[in-house]
Each structure stands twice: as C-alpha cells, then as structure tokens.
Protein backbone atom coordinates (compact mmCIF):
# COMPACT_ATOMS: atom_id res chain seq x y z
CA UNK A 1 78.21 77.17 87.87
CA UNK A 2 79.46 78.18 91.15
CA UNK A 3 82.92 79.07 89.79
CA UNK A 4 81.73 81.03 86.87
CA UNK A 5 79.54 83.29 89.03
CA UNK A 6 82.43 84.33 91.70
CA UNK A 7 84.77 84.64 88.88
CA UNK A 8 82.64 86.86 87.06
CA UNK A 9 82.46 88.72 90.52
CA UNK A 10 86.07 88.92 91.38
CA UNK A 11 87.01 89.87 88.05
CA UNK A 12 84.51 93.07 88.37
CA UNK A 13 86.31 93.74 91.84
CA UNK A 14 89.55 93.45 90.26
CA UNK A 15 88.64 96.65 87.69
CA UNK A 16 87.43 98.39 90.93
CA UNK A 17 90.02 97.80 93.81
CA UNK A 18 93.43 99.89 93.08
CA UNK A 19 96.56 97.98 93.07
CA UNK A 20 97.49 99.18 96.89
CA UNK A 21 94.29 98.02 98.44
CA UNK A 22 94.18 94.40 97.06
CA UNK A 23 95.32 92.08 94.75
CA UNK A 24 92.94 89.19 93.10
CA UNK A 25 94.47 86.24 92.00
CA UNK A 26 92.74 83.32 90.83
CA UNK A 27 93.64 79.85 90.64
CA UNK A 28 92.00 76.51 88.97
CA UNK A 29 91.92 73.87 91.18
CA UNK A 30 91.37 71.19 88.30
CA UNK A 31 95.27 72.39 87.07
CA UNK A 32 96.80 73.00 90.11
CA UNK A 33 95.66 70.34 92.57
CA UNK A 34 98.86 70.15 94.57
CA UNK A 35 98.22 73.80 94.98
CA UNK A 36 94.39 73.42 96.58
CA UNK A 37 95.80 70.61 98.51
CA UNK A 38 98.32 72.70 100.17
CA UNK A 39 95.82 75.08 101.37
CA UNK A 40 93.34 72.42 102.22
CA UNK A 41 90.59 73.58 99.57
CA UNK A 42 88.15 71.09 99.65
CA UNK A 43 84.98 72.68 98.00
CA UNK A 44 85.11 75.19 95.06
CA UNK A 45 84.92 78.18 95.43
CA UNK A 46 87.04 79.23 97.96
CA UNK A 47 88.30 82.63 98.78
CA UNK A 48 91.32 82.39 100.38
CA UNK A 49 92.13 86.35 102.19
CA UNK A 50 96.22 87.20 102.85
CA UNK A 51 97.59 89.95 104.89
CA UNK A 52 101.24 90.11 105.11
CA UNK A 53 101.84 86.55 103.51
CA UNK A 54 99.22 84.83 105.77
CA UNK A 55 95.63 83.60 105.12
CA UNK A 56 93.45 85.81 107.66
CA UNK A 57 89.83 84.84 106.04
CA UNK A 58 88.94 82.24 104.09
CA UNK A 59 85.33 82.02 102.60
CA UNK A 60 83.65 78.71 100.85
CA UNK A 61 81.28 79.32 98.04
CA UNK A 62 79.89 82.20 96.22
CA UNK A 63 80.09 85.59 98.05
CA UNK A 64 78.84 88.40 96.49
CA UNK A 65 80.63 91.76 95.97
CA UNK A 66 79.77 93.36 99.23
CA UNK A 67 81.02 90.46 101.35
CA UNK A 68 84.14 90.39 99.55
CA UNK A 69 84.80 94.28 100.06
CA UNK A 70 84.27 93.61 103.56
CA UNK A 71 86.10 90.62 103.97
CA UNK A 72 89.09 93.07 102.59
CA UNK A 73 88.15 95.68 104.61
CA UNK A 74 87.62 97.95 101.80
C-alpha cells in the first residue's frame, strides 16, 4: 500500500533529480530491522532527509512529489 505508492514516487524523483542535487536511497525495513531501529523508524514510510551526514527532515507516510522537492530544497 503505503510503501508501494512513495516508492513508485521516489523512484520517479530519482530519474528527475541529477546526481549533485540528491541522492535516493531506499531501504526495506522488513530486511533490515536493525537498520530502522537505529534511526528510530517506527511507522512505514519514512523519509529520512541528510545534509552533510546528518538527518535534517524526516517525514512519516506518503508525501507526494512536491513535498519531497521541497523538503530537498529543490
């Protein structure tokens, strides 16, 4: 459901952002729990938004293209 929808999203994004304005990485929680746990995800999905190595946003369920842009200040 949920997943599917801002996966399909990001991956669109992903053929639209260049290389030097963002990078889109996506993880499954279900295969790397210890991962989510680290970075306290607790409901899925969650956008997680770095700068220089440190989360600056995060986001918790669907966002559409527009809020992600601006969320990445593209």
């Amino acid at each position: 459901g949920p997943c599917r929808m801002q996966g399909t999203i990001l991956e669109q994004l992903d053929k639209e952002i260049t290389a030097n304005q963002a990078k889109i990485v996506k993880v499954n929680v279900d295969e790397e729990g210890e991962l989510a746990g680290t970075f306290g995800v607790q409901s899925i999905p969650t956008l997680l938004f770095y700068k220089d190595g440190k989360v600056v946003n995060k986001a918790v369920g669907v966002r559409d293209a527009a809020a992600v842009k601006k969320a990445l200040g593209i």
